[in-house]
Structure formats: C-alpha cells, structure tokens
PDB file of N, CA and C in Angstrom:
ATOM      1  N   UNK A   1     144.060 129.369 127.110  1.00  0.00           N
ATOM      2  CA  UNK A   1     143.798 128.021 127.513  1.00  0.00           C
ATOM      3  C   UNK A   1     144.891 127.511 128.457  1.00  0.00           C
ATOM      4  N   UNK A   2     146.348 127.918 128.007  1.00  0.00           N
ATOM      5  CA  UNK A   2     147.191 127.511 128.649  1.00  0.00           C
ATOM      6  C   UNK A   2     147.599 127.898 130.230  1.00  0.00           C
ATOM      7  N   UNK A   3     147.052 128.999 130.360  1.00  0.00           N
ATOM      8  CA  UNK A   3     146.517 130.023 132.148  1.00  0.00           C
ATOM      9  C   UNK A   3     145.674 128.923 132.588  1.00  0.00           C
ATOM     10  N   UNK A   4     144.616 128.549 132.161  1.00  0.00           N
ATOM     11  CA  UNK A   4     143.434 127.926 132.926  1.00  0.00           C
ATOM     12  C   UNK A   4     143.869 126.431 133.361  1.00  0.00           C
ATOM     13  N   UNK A   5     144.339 125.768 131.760  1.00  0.00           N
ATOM     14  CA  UNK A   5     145.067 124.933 132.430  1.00  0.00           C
ATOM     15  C   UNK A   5     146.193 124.643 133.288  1.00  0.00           C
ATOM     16  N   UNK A   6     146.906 125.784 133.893  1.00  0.00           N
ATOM     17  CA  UNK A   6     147.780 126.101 134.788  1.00  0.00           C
ATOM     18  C   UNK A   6     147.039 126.026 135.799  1.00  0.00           C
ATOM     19  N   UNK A   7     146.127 126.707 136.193  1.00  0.00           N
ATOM     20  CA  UNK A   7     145.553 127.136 137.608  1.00  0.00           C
ATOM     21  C   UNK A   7     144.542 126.074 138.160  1.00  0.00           C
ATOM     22  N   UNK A   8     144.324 125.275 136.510  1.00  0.00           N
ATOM     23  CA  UNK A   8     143.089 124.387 137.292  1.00  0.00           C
ATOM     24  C   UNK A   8     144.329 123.147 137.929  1.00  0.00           C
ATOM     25  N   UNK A   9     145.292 122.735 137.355  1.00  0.00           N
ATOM     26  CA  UNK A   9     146.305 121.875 138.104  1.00  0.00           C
ATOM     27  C   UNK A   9     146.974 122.321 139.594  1.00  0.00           C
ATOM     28  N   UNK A  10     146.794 123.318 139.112  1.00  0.00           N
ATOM     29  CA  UNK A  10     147.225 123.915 140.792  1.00  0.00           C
ATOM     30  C   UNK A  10     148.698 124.609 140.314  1.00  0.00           C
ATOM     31  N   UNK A  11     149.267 125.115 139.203  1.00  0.00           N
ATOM     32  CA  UNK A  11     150.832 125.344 139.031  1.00  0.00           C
ATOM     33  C   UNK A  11     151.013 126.715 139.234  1.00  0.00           C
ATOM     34  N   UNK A  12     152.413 127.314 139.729  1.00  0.00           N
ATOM     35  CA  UNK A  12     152.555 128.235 139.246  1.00  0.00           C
ATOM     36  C   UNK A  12     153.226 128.454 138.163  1.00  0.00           C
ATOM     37  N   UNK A  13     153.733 129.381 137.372  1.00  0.00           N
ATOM     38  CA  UNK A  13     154.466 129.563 135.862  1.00  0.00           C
ATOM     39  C   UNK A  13     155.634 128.931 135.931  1.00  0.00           C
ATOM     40  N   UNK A  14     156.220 129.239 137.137  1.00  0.00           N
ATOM     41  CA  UNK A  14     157.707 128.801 137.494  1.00  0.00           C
ATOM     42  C   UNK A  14     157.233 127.357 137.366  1.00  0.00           C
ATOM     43  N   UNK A  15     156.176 126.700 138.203  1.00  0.00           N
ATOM     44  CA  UNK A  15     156.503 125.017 138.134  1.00  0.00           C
ATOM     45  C   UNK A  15     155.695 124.453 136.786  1.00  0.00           C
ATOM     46  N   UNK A  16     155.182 125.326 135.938  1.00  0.00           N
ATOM     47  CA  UNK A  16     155.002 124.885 134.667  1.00  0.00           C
ATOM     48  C   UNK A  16     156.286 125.015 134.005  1.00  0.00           C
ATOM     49  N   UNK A  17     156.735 125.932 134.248  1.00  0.00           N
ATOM     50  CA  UNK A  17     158.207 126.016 133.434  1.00  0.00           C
ATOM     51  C   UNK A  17     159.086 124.914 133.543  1.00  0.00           C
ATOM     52  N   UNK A  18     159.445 124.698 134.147  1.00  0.00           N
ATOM     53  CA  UNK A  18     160.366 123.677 135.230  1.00  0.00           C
ATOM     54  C   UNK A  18     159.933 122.356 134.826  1.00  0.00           C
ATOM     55  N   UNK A  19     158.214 121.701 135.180  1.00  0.00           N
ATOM     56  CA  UNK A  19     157.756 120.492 134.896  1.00  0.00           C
ATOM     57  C   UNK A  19     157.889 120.395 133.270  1.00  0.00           C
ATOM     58  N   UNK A  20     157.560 121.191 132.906  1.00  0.00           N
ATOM     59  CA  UNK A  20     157.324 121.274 130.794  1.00  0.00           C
ATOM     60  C   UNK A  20     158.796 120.994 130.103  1.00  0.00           C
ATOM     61  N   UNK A  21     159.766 121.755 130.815  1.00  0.00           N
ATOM     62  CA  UNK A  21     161.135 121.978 130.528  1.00  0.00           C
ATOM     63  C   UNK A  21     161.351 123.072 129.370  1.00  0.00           C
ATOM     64  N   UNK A  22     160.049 124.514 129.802  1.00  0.00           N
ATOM     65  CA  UNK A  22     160.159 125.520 128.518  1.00  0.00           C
ATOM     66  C   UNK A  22     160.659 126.381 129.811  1.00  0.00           C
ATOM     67  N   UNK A  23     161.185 127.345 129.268  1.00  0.00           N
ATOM     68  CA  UNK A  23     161.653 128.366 129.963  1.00  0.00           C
ATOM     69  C   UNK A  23     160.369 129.566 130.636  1.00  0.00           C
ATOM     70  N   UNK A  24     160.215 129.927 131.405  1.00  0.00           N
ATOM     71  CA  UNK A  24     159.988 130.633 132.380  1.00  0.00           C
ATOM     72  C   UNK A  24     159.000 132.317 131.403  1.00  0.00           C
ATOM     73  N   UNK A  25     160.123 132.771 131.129  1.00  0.00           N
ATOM     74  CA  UNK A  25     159.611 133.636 129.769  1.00  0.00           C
ATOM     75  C   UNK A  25     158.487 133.056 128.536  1.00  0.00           C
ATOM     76  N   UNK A  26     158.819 132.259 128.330  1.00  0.00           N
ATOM     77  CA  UNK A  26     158.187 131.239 127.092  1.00  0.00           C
ATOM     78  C   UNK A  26     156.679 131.019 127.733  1.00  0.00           C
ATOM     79  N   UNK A  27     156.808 130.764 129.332  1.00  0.00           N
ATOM     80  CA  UNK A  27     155.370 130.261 129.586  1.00  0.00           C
ATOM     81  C   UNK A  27     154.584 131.822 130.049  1.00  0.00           C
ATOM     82  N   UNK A  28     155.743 132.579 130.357  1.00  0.00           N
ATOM     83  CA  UNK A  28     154.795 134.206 129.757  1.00  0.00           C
ATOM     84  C   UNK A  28     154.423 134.800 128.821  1.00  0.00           C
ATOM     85  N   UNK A  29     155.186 134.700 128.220  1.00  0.00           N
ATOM     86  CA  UNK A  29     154.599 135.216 126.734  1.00  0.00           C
ATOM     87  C   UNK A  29     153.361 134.395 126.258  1.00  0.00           C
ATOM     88  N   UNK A  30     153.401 132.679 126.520  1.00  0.00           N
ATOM     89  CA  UNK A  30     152.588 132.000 125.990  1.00  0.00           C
ATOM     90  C   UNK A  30     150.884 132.911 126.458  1.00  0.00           C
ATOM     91  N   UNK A  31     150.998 132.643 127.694  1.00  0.00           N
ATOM     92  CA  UNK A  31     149.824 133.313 128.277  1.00  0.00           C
ATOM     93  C   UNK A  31     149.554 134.443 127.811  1.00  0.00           C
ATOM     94  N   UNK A  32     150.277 135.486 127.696  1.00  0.00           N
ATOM     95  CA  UNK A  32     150.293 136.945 127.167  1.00  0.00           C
ATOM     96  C   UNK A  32     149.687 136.982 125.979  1.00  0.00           C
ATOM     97  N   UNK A  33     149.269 136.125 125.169  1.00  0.00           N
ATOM     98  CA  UNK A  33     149.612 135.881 123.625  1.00  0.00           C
ATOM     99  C   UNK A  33     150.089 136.205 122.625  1.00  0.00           C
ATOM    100  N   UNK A  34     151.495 136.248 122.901  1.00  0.00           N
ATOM    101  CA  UNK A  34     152.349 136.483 122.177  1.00  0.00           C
ATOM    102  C   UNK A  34     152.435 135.507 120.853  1.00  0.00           C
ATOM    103  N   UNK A  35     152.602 135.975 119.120  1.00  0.00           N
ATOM    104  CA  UNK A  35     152.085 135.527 118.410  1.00  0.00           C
ATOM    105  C   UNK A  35     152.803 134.683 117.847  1.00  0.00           C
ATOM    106  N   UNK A  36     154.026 134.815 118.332  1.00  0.00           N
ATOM    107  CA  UNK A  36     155.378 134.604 117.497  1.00  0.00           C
ATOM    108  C   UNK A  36     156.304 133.524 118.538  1.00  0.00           C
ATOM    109  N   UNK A  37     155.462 132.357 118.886  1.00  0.00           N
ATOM    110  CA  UNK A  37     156.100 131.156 119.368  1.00  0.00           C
ATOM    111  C   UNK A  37     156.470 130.151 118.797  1.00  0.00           C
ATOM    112  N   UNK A  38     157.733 129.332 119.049  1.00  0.00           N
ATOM    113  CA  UNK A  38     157.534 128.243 118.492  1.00  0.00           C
ATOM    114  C   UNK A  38     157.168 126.956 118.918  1.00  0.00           C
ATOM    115  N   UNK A  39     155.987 126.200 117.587  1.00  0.00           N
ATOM    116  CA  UNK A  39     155.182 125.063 118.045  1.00  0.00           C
ATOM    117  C   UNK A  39     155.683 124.612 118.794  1.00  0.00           C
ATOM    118  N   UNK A  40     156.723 123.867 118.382  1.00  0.00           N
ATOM    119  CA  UNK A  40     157.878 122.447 119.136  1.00  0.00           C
ATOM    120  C   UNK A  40     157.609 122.694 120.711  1.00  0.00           C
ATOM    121  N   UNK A  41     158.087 124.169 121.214  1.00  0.00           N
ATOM    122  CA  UNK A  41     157.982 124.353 122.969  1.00  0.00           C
ATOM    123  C   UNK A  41     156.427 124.700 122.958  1.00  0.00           C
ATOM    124  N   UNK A  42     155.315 125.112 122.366  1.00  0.00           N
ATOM    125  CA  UNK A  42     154.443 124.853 122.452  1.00  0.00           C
ATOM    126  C   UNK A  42     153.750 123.628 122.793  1.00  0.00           C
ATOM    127  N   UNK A  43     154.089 122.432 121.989  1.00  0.00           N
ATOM    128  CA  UNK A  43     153.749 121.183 122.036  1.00  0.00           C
ATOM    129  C   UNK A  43     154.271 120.509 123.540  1.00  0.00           C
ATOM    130  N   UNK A  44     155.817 121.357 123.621  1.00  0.00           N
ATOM    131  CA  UNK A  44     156.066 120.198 124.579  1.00  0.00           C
ATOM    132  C   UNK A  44     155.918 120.512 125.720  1.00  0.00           C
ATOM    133  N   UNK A  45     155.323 122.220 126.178  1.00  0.00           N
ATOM    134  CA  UNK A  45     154.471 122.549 127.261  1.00  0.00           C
ATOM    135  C   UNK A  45     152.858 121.844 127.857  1.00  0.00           C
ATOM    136  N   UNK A  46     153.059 121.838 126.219  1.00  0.00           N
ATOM    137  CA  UNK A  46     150.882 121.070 126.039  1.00  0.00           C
ATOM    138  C   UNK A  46     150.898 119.633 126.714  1.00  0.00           C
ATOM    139  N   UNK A  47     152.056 118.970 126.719  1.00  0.00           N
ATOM    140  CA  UNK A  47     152.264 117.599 126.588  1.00  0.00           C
ATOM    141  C   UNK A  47     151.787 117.422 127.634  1.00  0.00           C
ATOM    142  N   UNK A  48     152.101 118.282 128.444  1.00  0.00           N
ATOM    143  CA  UNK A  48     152.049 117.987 130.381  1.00  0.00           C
ATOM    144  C   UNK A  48     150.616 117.724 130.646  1.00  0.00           C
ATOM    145  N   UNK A  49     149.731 118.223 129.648  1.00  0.00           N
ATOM    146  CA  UNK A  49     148.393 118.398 130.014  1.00  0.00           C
ATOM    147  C   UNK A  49     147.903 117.721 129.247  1.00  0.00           C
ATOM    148  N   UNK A  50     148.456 116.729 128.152  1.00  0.00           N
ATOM    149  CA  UNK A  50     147.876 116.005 127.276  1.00  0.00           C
ATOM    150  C   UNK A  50     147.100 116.352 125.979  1.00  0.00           C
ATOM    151  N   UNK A  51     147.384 117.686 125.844  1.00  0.00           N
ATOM    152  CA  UNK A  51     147.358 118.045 124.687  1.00  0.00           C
ATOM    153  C   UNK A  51     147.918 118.261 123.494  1.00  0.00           C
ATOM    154  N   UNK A  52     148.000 119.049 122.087  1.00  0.00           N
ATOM    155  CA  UNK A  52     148.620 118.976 121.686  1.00  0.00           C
ATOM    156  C   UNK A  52     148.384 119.895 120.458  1.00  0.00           C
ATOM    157  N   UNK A  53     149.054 121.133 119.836  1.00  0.00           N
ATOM    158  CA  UNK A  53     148.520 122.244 119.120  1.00  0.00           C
ATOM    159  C   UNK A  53     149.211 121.219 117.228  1.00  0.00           C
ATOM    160  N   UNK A  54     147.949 121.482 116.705  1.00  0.00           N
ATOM    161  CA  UNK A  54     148.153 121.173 115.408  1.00  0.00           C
ATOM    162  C   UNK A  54     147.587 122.453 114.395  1.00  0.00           C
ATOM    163  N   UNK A  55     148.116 122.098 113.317  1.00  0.00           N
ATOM    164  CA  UNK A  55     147.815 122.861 112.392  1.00  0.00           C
ATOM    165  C   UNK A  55     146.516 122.596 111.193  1.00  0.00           C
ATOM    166  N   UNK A  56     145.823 122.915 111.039  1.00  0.00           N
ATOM    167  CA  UNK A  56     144.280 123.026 110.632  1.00  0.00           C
ATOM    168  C   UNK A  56     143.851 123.641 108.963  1.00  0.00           C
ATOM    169  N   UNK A  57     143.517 122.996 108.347  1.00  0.00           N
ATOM    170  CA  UNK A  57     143.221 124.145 107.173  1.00  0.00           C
ATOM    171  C   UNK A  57     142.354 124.897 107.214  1.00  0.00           C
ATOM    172  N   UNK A  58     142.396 126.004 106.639  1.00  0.00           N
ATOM    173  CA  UNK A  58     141.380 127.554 106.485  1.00  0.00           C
ATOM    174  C   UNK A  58     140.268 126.801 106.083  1.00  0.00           C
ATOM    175  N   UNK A  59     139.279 127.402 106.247  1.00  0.00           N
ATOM    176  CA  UNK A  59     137.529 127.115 105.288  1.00  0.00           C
ATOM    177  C   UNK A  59     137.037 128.252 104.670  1.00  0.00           C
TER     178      UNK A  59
END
C-alpha cells in the first residue's frame, strides 16, 4: 500500500524518507515487506498520507 501510495503522490523513496522523517532503509524494507518494523515509524510515515496502521482483533 505504502509503494502505491508513494507513486500515486508523485515521491520518490528518498523524498518519502526525508518528508516522513523515517530513514531511507525503513521506507525499503517497508515496501519489501519486511515483517519486523516498528509501528511508531510506521505511523509516522502513514501520517503523510493520512493514514494510520492500528491494531485489530483476530476473528
């Protein structure tokens, strides 16, 4: 989700990195899906786009 919403704004990783204030790596791995992130720079990457990752119970 976080690719698409990159590309549909027009960013590259570097100026998601930079605008979000997550590091550069962080917004690769994010994309990559790497499993083992933490929320907090999750959230405050999402922010840019007005989103926001929460946690959900199982069914």
């Amino acid at each position: 989700m976080v690719k698409s919403l990159r590309k549909e704004y027009g960013l590259t990783q570097e100026e998601l990195a930079m605008k979000s204030g997550v590091g550069l790596c962080f917004v690769r791995n994010l994309e990559q899906g790497k499993t083992t992130l933490r929320m907090d720079k999750v959230n405050q990457l999402l922010d840019l786009f007005n989103y926001e990752l929460t946690a959900t119970k199982r069914v």
